[in-house]
PDB file of N, CA and C in Angstrom:
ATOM      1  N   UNK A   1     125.828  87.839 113.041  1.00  0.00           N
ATOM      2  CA  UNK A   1     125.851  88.590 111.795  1.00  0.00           C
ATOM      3  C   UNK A   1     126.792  89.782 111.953  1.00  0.00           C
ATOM      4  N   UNK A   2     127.415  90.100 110.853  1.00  0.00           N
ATOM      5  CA  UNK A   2     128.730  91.484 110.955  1.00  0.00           C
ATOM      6  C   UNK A   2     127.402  92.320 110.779  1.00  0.00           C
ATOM      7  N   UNK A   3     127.927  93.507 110.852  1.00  0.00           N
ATOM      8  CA  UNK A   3     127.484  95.044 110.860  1.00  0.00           C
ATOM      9  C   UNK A   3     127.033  94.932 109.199  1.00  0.00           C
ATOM     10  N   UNK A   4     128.119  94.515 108.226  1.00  0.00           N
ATOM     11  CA  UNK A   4     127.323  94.681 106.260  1.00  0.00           C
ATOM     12  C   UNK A   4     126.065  94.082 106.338  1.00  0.00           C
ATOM     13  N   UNK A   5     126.014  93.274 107.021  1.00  0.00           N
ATOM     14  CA  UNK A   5     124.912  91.950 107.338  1.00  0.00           C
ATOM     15  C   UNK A   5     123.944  92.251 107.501  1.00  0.00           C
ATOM     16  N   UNK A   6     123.841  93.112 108.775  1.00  0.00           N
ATOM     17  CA  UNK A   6     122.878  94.029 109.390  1.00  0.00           C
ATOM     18  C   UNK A   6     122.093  95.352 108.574  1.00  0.00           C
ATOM     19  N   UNK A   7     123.175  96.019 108.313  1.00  0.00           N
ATOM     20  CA  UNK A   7     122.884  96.466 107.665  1.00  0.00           C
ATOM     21  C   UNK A   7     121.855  96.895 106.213  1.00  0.00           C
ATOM     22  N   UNK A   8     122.893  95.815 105.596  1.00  0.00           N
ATOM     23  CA  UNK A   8     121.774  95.056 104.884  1.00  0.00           C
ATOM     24  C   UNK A   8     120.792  95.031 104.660  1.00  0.00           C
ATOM     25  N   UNK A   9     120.274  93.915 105.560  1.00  0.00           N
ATOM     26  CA  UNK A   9     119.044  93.721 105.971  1.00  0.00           C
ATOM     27  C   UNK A   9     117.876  94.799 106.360  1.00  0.00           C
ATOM     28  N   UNK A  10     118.908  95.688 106.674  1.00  0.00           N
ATOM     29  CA  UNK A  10     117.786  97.211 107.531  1.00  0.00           C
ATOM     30  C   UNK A  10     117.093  97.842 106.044  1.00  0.00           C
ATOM     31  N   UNK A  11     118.220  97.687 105.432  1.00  0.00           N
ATOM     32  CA  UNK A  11     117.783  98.613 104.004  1.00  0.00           C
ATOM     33  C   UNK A  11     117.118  98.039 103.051  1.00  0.00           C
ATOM     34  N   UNK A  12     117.289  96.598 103.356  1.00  0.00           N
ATOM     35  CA  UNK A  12     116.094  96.172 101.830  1.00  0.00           C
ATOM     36  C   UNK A  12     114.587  95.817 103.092  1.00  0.00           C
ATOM     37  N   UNK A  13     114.636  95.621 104.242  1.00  0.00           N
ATOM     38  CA  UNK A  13     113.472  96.005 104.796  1.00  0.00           C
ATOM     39  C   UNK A  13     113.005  97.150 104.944  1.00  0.00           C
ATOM     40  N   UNK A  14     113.504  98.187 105.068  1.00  0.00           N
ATOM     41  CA  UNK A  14     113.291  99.450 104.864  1.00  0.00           C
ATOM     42  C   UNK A  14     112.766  99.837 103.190  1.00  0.00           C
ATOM     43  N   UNK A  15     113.249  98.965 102.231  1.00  0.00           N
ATOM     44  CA  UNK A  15     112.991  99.517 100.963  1.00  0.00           C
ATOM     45  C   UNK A  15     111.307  98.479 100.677  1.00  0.00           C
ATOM     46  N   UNK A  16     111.397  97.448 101.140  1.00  0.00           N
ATOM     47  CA  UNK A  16     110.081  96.646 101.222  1.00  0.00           C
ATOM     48  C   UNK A  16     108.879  97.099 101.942  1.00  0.00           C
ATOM     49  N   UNK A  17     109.314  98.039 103.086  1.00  0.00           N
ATOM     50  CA  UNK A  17     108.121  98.669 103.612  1.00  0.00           C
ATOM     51  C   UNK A  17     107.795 100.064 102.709  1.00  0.00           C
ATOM     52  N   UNK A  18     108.487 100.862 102.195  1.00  0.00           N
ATOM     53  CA  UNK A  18     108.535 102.025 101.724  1.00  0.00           C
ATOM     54  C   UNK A  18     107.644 101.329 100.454  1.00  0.00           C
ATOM     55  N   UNK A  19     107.998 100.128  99.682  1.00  0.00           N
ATOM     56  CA  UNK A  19     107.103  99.825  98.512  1.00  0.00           C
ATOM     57  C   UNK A  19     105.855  99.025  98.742  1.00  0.00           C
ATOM     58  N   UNK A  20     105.043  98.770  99.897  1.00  0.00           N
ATOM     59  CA  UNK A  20     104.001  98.190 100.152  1.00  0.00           C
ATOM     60  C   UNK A  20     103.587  99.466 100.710  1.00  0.00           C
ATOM     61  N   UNK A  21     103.776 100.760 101.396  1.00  0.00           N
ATOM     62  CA  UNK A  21     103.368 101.859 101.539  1.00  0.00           C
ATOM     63  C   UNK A  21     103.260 102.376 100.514  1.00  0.00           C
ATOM     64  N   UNK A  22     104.195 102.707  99.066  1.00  0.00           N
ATOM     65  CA  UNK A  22     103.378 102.963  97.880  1.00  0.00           C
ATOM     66  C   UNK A  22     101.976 102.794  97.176  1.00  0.00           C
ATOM     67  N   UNK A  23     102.518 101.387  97.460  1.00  0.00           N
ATOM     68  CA  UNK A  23     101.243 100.429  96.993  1.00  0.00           C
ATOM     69  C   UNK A  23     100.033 100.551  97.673  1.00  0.00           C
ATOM     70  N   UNK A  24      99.350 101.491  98.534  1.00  0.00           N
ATOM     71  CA  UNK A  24      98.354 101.135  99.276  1.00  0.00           C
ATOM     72  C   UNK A  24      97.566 102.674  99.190  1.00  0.00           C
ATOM     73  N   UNK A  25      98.433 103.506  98.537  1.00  0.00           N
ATOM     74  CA  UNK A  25      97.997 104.769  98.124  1.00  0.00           C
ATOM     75  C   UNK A  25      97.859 105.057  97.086  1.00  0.00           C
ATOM     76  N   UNK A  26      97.040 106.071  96.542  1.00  0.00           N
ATOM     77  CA  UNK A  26      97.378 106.660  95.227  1.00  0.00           C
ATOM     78  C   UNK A  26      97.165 108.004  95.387  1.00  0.00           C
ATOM     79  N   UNK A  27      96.296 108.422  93.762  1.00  0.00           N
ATOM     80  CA  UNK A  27      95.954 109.850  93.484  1.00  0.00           C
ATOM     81  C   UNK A  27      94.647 110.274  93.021  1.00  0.00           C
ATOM     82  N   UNK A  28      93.846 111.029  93.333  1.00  0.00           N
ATOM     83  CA  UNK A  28      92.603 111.805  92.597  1.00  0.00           C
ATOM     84  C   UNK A  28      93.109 112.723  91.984  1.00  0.00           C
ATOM     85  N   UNK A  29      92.697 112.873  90.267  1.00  0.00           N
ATOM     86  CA  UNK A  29      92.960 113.601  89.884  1.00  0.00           C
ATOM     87  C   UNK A  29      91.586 114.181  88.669  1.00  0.00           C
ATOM     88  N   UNK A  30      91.559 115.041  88.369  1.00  0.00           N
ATOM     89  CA  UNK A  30      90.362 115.344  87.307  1.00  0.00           C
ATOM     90  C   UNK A  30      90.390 117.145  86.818  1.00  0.00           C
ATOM     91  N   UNK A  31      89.381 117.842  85.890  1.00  0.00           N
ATOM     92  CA  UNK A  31      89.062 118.918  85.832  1.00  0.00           C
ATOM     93  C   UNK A  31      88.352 119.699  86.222  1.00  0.00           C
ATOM     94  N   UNK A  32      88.376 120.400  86.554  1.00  0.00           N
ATOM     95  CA  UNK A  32      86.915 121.568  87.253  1.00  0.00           C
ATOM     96  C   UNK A  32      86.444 122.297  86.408  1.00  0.00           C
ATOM     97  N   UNK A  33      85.441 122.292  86.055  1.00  0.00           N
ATOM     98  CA  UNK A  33      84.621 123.375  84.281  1.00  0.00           C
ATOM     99  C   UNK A  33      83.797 123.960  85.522  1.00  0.00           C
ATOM    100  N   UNK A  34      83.081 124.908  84.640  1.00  0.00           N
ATOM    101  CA  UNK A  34      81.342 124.983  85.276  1.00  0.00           C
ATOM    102  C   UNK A  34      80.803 124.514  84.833  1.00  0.00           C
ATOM    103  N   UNK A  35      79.880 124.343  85.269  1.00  0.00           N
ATOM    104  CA  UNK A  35      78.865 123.047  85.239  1.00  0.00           C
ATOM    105  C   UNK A  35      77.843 123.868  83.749  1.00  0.00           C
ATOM    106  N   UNK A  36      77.613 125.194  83.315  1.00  0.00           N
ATOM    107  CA  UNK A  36      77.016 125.745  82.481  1.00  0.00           C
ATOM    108  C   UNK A  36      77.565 125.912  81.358  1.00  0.00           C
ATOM    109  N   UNK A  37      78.989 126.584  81.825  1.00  0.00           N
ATOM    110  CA  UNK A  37      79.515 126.649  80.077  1.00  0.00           C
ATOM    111  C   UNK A  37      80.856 125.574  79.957  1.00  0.00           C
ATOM    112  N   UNK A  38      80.955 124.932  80.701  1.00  0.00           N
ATOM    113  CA  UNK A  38      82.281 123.923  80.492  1.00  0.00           C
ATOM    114  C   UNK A  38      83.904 124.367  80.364  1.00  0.00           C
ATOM    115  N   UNK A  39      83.380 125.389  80.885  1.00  0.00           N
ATOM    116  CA  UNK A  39      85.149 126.328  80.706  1.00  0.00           C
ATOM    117  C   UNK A  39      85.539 125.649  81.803  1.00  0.00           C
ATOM    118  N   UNK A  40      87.109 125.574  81.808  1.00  0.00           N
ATOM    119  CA  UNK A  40      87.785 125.327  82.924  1.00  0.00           C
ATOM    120  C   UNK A  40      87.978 126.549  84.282  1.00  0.00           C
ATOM    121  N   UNK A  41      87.647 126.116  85.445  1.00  0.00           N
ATOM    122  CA  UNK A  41      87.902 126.872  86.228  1.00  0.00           C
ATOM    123  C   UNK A  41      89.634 127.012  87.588  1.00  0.00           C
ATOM    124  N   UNK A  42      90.220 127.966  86.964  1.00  0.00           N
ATOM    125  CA  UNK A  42      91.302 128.020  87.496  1.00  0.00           C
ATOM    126  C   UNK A  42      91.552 128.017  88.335  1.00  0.00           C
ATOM    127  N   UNK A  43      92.166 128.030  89.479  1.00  0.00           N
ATOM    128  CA  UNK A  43      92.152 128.395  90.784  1.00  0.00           C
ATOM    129  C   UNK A  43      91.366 128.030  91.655  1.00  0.00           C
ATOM    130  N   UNK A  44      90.413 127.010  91.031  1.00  0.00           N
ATOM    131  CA  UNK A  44      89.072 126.581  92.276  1.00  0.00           C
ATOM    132  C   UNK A  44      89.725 125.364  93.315  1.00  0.00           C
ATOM    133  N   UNK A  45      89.691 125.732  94.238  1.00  0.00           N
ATOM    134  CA  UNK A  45      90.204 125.017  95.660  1.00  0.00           C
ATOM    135  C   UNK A  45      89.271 123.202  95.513  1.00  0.00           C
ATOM    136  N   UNK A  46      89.926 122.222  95.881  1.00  0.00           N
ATOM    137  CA  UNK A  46      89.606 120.624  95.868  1.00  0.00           C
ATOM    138  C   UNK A  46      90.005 120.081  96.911  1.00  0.00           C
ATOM    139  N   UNK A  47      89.383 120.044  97.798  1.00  0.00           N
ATOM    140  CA  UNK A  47      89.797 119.172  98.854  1.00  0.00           C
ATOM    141  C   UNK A  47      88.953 117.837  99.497  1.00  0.00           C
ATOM    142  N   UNK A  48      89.296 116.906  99.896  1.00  0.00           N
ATOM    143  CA  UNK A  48      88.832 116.012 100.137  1.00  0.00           C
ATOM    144  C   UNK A  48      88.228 116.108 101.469  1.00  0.00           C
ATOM    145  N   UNK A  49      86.632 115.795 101.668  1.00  0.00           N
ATOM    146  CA  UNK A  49      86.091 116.580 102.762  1.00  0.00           C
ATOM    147  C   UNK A  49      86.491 115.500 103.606  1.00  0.00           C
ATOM    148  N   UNK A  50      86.502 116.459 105.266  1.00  0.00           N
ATOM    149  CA  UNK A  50      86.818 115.651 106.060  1.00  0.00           C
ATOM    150  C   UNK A  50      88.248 115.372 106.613  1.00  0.00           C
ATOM    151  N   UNK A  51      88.946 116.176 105.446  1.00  0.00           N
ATOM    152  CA  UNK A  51      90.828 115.997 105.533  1.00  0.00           C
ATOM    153  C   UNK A  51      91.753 117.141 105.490  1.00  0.00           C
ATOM    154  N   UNK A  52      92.762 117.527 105.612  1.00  0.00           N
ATOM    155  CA  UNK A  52      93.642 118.224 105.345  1.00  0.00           C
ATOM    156  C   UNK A  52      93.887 118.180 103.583  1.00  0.00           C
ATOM    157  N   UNK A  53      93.693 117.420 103.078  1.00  0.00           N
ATOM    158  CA  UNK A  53      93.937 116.797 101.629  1.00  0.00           C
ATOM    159  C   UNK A  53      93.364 117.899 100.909  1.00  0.00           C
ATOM    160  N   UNK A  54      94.205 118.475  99.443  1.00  0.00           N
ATOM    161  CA  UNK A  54      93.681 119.323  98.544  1.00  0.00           C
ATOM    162  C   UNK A  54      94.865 119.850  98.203  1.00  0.00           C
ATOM    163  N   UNK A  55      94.278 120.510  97.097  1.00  0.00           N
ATOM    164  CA  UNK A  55      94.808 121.075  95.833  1.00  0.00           C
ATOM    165  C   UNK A  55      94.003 122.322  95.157  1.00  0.00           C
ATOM    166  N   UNK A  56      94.554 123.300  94.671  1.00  0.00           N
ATOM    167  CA  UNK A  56      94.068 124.131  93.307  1.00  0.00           C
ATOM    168  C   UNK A  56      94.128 123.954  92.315  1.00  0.00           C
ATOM    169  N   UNK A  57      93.125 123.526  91.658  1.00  0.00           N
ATOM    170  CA  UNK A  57      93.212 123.288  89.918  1.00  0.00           C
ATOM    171  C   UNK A  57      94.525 124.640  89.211  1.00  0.00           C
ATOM    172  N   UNK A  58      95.014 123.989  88.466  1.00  0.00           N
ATOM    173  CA  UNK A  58      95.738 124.720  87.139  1.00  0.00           C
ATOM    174  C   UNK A  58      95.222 126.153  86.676  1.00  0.00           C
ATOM    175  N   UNK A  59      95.730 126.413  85.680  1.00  0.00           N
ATOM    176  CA  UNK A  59      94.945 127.287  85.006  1.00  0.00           C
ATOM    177  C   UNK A  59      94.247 126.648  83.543  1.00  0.00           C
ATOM    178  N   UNK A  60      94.439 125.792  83.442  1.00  0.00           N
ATOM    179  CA  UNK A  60      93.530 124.611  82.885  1.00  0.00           C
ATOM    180  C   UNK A  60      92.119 124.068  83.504  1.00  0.00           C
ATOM    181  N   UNK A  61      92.394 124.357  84.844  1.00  0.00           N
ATOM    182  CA  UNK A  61      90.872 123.236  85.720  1.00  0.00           C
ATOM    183  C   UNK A  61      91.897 122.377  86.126  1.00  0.00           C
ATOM    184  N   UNK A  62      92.951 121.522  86.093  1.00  0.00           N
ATOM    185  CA  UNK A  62      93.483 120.231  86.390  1.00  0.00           C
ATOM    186  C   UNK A  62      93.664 120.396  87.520  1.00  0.00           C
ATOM    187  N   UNK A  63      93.564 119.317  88.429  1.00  0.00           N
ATOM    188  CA  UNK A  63      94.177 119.147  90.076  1.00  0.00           C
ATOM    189  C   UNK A  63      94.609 117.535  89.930  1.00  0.00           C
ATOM    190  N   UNK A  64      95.488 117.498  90.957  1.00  0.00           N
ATOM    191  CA  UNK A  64      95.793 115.960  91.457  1.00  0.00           C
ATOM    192  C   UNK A  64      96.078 116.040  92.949  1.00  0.00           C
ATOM    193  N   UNK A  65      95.331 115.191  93.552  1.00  0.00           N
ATOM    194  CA  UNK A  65      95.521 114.829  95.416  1.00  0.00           C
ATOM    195  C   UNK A  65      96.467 113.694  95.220  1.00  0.00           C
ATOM    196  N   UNK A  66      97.489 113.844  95.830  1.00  0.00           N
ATOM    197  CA  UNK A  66      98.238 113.024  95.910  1.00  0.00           C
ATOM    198  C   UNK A  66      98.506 111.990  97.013  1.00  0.00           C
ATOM    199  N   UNK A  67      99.354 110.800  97.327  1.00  0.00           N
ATOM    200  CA  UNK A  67      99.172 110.401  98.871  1.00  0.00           C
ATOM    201  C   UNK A  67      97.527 109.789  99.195  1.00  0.00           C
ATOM    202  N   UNK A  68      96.653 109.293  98.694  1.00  0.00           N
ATOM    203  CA  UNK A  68      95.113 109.210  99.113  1.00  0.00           C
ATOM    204  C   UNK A  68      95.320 107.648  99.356  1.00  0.00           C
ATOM    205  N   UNK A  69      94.662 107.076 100.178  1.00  0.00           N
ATOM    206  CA  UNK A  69      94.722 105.638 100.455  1.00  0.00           C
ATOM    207  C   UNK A  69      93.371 105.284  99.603  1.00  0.00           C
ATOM    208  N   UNK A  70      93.695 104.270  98.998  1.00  0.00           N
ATOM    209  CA  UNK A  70      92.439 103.710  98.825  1.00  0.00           C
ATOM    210  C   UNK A  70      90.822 103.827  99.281  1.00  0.00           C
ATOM    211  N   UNK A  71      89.809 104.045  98.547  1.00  0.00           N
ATOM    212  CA  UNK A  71      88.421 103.971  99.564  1.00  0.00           C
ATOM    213  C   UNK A  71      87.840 105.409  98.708  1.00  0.00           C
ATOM    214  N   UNK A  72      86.443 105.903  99.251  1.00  0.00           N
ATOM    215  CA  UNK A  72      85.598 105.933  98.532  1.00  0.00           C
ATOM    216  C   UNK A  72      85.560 107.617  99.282  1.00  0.00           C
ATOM    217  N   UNK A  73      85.546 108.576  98.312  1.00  0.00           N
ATOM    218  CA  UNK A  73      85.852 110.312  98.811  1.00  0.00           C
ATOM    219  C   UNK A  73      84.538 111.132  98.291  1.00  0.00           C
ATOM    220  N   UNK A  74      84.509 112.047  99.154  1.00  0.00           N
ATOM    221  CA  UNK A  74      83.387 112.960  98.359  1.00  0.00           C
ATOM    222  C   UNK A  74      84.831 114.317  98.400  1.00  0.00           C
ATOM    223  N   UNK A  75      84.725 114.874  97.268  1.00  0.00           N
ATOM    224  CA  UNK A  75      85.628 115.912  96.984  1.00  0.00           C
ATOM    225  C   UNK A  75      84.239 117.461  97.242  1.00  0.00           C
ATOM    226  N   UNK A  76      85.199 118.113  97.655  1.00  0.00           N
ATOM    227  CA  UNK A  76      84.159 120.019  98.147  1.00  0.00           C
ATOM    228  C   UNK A  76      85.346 120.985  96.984  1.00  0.00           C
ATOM    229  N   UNK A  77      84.668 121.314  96.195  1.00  0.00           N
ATOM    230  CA  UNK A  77      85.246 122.259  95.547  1.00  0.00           C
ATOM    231  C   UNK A  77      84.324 123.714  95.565  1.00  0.00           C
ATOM    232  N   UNK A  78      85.912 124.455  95.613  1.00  0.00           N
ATOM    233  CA  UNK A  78      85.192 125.973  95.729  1.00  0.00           C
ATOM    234  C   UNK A  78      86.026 126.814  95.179  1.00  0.00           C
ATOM    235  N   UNK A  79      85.375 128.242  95.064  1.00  0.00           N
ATOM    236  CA  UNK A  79      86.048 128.658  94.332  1.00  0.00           C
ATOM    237  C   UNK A  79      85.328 130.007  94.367  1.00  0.00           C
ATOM    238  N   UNK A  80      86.516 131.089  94.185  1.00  0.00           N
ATOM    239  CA  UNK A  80      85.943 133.007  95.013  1.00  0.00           C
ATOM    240  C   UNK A  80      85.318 133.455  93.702  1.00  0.00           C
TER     241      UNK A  80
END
């Protein structure tokens, strides 16, 4: 095989692993209220226990964990 050949080949295997590594992850995403008056809480810390993984909600409440593999999370939210 020439070097284009090779080449080639490196990059659409390289682009086939990069898209079955997509595929095997996703995202948590949701709002944080209080649980009493349903306001959104800004700034409250989300992390996925057990991980480096997390985020701060918006100033909406919104967060998204990004990067999460598939499978089943308990999320720890907090907040000062």
């Amino acid at each position: 095989m020439n070097r284009s050949a090779i080449f080639k080949a490196f990059v659409i295997g390289l682009f086939s692993w990069t898209m079955s590594l997509a595929a095997i992850t996703g995202k948590i995403a949701g709002i944080v209220t209080d649980a009493e008056t349903g306001v959104p809480l800004a700034g409250a810390n989300v992390i996925i226990e057990g991980t480096t993984i997390g985020a701060a909600a918006d100033v909406d409440g919104n967060y998204i964990l990004l990067n999460v593999a598939a499978g089943k999370y308990v999320l720890n939210v907090t907040m000062l």
